[in-house]
Protein backbone atom coordinates (compact mmCIF):
# COMPACT_ATOMS: atom_id res chain seq x y z
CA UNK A 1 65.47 82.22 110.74
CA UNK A 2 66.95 82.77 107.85
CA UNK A 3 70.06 81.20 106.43
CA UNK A 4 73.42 83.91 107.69
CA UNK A 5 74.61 83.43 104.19
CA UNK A 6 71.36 85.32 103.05
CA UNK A 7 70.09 87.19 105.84
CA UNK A 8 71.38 91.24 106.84
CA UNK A 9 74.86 90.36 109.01
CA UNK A 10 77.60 91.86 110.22
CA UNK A 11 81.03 91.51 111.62
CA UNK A 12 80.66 92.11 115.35
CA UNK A 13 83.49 92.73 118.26
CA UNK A 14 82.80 89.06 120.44
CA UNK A 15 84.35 88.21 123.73
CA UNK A 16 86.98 86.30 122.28
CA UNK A 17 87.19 88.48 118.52
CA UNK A 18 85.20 88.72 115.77
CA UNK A 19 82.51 87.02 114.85
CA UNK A 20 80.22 86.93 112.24
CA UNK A 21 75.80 86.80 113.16
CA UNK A 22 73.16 88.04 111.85
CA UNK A 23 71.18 91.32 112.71
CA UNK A 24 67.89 93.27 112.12
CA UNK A 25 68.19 96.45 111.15
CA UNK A 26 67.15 99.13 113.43
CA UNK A 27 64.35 102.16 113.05
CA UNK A 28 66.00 105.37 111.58
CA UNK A 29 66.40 108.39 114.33
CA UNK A 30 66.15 111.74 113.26
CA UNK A 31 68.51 113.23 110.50
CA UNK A 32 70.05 109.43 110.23
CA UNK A 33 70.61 107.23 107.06
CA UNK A 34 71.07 103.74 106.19
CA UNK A 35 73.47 102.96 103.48
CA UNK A 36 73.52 99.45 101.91
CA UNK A 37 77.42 98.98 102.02
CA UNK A 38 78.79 97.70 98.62
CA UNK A 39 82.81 98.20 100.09
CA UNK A 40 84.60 97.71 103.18
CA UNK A 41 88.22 98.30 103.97
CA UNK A 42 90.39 96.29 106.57
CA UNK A 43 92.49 98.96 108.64
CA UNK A 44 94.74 98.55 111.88
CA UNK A 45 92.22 99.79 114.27
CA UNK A 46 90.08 97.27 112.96
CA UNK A 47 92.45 94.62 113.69
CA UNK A 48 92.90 96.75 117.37
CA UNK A 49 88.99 96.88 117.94
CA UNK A 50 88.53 92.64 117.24
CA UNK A 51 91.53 91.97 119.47
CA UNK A 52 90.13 93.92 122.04
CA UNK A 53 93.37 96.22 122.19
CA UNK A 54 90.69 99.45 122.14
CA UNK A 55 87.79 99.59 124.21
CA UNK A 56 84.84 97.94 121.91
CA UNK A 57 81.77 96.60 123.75
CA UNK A 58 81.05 93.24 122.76
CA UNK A 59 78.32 93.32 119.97
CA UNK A 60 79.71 96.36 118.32
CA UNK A 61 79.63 95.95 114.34
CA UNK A 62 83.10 96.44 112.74
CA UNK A 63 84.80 98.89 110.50
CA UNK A 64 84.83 102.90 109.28
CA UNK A 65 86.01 103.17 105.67
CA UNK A 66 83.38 101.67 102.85
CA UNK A 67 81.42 103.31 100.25
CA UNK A 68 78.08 102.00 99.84
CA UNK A 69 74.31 103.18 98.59
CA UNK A 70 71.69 104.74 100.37
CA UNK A 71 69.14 102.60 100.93
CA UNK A 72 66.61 104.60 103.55
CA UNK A 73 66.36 108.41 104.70
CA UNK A 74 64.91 109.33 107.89
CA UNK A 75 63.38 113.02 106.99
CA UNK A 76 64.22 115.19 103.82
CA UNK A 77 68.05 116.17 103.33
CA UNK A 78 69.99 116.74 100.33
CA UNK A 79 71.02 113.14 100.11
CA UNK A 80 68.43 111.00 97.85
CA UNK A 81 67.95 106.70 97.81
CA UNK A 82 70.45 105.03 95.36
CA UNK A 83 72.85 107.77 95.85
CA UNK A 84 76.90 106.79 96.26
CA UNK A 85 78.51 107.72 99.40
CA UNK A 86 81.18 107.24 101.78
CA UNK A 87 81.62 108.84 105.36
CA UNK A 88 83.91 110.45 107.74
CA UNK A 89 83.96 107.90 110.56
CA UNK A 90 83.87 110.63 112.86
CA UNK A 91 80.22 111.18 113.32
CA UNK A 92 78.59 114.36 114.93
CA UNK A 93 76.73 113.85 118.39
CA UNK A 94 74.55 116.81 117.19
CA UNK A 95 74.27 118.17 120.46
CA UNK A 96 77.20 120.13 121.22
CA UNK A 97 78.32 123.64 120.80
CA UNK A 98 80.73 122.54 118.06
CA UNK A 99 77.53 120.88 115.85
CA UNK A 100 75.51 124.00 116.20
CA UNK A 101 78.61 126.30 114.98
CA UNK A 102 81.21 125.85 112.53
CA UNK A 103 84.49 124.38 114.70
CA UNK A 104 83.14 120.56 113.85
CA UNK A 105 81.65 118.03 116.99
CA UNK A 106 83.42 118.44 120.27
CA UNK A 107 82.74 114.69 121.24
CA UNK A 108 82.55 112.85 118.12
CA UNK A 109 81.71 109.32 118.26
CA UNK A 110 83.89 107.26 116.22
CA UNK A 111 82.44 104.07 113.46
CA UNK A 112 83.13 100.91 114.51
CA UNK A 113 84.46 102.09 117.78
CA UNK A 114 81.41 104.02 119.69
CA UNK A 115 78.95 103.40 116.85
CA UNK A 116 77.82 100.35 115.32
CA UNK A 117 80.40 100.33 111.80
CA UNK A 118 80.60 99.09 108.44
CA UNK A 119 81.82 95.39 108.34
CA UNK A 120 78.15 94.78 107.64
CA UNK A 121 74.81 94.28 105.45
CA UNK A 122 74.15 98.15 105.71
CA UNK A 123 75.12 100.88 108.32
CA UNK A 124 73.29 103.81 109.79
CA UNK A 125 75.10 106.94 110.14
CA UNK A 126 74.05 110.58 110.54
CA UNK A 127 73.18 111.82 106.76
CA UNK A 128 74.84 114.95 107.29
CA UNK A 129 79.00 112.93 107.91
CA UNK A 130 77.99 111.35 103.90
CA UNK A 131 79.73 111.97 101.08
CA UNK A 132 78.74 111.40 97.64
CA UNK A 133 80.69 109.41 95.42
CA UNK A 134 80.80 109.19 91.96
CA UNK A 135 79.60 106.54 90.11
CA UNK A 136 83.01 106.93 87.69
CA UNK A 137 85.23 106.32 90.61
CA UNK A 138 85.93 102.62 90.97
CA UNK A 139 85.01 100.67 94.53
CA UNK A 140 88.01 100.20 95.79
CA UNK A 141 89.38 103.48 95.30
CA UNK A 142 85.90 104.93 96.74
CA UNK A 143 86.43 102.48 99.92
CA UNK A 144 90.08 104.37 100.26
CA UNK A 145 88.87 107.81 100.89
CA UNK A 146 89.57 107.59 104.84
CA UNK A 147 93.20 106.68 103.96
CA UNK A 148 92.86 109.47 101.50
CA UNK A 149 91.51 111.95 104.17
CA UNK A 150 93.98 111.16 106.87
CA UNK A 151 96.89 111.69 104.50
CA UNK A 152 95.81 115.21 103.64
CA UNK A 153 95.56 116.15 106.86
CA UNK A 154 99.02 116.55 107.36
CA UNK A 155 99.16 119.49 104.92
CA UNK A 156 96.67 121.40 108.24
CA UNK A 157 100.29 121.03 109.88
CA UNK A 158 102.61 124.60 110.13
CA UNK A 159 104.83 122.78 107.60
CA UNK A 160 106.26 124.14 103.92
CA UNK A 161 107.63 122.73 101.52
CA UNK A 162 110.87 123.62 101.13
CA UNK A 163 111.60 122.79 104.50
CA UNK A 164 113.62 119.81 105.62
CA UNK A 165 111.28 116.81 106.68
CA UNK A 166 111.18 113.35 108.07
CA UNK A 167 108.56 110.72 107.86
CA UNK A 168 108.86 107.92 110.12
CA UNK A 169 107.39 104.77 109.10
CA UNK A 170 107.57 102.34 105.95
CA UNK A 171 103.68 101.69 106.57
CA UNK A 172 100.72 101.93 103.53
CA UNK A 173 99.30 105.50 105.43
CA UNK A 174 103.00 106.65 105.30
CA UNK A 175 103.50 105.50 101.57
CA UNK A 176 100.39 107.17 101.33
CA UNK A 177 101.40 110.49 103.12
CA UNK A 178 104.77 110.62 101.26
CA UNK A 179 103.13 110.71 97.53
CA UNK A 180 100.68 113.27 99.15
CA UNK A 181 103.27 115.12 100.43
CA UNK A 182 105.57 114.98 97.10
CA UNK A 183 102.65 115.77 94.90
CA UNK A 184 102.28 119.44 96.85
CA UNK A 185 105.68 119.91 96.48
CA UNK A 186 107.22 118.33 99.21
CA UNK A 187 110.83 117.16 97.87
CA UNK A 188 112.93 117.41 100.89
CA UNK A 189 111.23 114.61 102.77
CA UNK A 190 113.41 112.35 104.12
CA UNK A 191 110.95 108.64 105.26
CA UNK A 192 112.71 106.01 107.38
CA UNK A 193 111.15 103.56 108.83
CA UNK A 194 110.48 102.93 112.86
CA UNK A 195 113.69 102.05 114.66
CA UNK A 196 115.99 103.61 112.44
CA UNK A 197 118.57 105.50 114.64
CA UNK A 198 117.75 109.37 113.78
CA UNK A 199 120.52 112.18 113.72
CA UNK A 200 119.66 114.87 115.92
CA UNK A 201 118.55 118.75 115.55
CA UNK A 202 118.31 118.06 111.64
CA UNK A 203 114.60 118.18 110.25
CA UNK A 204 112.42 121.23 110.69
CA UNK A 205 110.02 118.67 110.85
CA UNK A 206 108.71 115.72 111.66
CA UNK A 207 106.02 113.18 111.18
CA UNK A 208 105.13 109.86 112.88
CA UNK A 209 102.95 107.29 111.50
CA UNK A 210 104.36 104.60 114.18
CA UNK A 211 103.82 106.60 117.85
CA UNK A 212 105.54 104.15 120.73
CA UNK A 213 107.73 105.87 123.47
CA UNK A 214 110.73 105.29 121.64
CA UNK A 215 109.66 106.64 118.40
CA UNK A 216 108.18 109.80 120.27
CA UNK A 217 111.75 110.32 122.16
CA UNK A 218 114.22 109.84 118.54
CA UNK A 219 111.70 112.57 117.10
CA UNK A 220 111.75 114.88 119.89
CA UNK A 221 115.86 115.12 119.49
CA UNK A 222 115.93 114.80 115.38
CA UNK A 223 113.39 118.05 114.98
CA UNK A 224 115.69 120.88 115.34
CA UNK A 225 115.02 123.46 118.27
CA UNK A 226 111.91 125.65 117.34
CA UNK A 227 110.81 122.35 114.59
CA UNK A 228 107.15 121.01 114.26
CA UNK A 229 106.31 117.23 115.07
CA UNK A 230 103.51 116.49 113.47
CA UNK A 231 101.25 113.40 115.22
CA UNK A 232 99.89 111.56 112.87
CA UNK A 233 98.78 107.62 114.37
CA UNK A 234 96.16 106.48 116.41
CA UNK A 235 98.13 104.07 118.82
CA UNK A 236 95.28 101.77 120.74
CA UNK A 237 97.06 102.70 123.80
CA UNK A 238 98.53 105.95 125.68
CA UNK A 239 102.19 106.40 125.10
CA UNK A 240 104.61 108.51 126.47
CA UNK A 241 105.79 111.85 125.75
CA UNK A 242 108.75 113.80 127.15
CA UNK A 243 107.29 117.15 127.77
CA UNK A 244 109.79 118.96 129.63
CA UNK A 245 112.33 117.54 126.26
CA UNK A 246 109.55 119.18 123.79
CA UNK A 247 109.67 122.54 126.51
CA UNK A 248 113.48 123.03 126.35
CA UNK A 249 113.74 122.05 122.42
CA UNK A 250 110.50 125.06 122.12
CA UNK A 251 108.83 122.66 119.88
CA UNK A 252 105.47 122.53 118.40
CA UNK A 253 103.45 119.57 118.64
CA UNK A 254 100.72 119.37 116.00
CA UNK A 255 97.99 116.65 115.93
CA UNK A 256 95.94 116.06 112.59
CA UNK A 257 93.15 113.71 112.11
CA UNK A 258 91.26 114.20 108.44
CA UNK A 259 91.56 116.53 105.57
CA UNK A 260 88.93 117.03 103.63
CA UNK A 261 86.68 114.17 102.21
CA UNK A 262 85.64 116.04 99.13
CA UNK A 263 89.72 116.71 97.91
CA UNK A 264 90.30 113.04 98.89
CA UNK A 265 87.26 112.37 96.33
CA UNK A 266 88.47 114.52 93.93
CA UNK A 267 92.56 113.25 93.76
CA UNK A 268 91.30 109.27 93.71
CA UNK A 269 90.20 109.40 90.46
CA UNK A 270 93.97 109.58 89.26
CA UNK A 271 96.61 109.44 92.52
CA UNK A 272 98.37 107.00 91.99
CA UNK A 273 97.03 104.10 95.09
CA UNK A 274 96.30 101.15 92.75
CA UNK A 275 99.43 99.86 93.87
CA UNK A 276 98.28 99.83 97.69
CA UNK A 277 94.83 98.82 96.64
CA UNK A 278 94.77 94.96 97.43
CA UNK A 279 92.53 91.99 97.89
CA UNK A 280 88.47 91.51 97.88
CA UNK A 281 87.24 88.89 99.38
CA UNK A 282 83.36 88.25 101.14
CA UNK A 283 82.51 88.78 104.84
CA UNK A 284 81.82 85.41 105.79
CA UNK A 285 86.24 84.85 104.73
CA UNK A 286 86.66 87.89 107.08
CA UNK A 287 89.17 85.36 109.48
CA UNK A 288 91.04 85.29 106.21
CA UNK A 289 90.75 88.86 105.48
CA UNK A 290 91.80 89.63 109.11
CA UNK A 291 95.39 87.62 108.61
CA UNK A 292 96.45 89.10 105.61
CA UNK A 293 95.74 92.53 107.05
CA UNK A 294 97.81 91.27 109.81
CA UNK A 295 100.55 89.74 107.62
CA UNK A 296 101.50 92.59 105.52
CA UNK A 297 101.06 96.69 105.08
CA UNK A 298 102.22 96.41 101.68
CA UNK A 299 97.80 96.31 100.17
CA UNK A 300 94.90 97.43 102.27
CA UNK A 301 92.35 94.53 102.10
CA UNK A 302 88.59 94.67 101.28
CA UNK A 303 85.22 93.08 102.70
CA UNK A 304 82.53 92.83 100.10
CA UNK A 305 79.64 92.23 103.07
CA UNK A 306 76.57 92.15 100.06
């Protein structure tokens, strides 16, 4: 075999965290892609999936936001080799009502959760979740298009701008949702950060990027009666929600996951992110990697896994 250093690898869920081995790749299925990655960025449910706070079978390869090149194409699309992409980490089972129409997957699988991710030599993902990046657009701002995406999706929410708002959380995706938010027009937004006692029946609306119990219960009571709270996290385990409080207050509860990929594209060649843009370092330092994603929200951290 092969030295690690040199042969394909990747950074797999183990039974005690990750761990670094070495792989083969695996045959191509219909309308699928392999994409050499180039760029791989270090997010909390990352951290969640290697601690074995979300339900990861051991083996599982790592990670959902890189940009990469395609390297191998199953059958003919309009993708071709060499080409720059990135992906939504939501990939399409290609089976269900939703993939055959236009309302998106019903049961998509998610990268680096249900589906072997990007904390590696090269990933294989449906060709049809890709997303081509330009060449201009430097690697660590193409490796922040997830962010990107899951900012925007807050503007899917019933919310206007000159309404009063509240962000909740001092977090990079919040910093990141607040110049979103600003840069449509946004100025009334109000961003504390978790734990902060909240008046009550002031914002028309609300959203969390920290979702516990207690956040969930301040927010319920600061949204004025007939407000919006919009959800915004991914917590790695169920939380509760008061909803006989959300009943009586006649609020609405609005969950977003991603905006669109190709505006996220198109804003990262000038939004201003280089600030939250932080540290590359190689796979085999991903124990390194790992603690200063840990340590600090203030930078998302890169893999480089080639």
């Amino acid at each position: 075999m092969e030295p690690l250093s040199s042969s394909p690898r990747a950074l797999v869920r183990g039974p005690r965290g990750a761990l670094l081995r070495a792989t083969e790749p695996r045959p191509l299925g219909p309308g699928q892609a392999r994409v050499r990655v180039l760029l791989a960025g270090i997010c909390r449910t990352d951290l969640h999936a290697a601690e074995g706070l979300l339900p990861v079978p051991e083996g599982r390869a790592l990670g959902h936001e890189f940009v990469g090149e395609i390297s191998e194409i199953a059958e003919e699309s309009n993708m071709t080799l060499g080409q720059r992409v990135t992906a939504t980490p939501l990939l399409p089972c290609g089976a269900c009502g939703g993939c055959e129409g236009d309302g998106g997957c019903w049961a998509p699988r998610m990268l680096g959760v249900d589906h072997d991710g990007a904390f590696a030599s090269s990933v294989v993902v449906p060709w049809r979740a890709l997303f081509e990046v330009p060449r201009s657009l430097p690697l660590r701002r193409a490796a922040y298009t997830e962010p990107m995406a899951a900012s925007l999706a807050v503007l899917k929410a019933p919310i206007a701008p000159d309404q009063r708002g509240l962000l909740l959380g001092v977090n990079r995706i919040a910093e990141l949702t607040r110049r979103v938010l600003e840069s449509r027009g946004f100025h009334r937004l109000k961003q504390l950060p978790a734990g902060a006692p909240l008046p009550r029946d002031t914002y028309d609306f609300a959203i969390e990027t920290v979702a516990t119990d207690a956040t969930l219960d301040g927010l319920l009571r600061a949204v004025r009666p007939g407000g919006c709270l919009v959800l915004k996290s991914r917590p790695p385990a169920p939380v509760a929600l008061d909803v006989a409080l959300a009943v009586r207050r006649d609020l609405r509860l609005h969950a977003v996951g991603y905006g669109s990929f190709r505006e996220a594209l198109r804003l990262l060649h000038e939004f201003p992110v280089e600030d939250l843009l932080g540290e590359v370092l190689p796979l085999d330092r991903f124990e390194h990697a790992f603690a200063l994603a840990r340590g600090s929200e203030a930078a998302k951290i890169f893999l480089e896994p080639t």
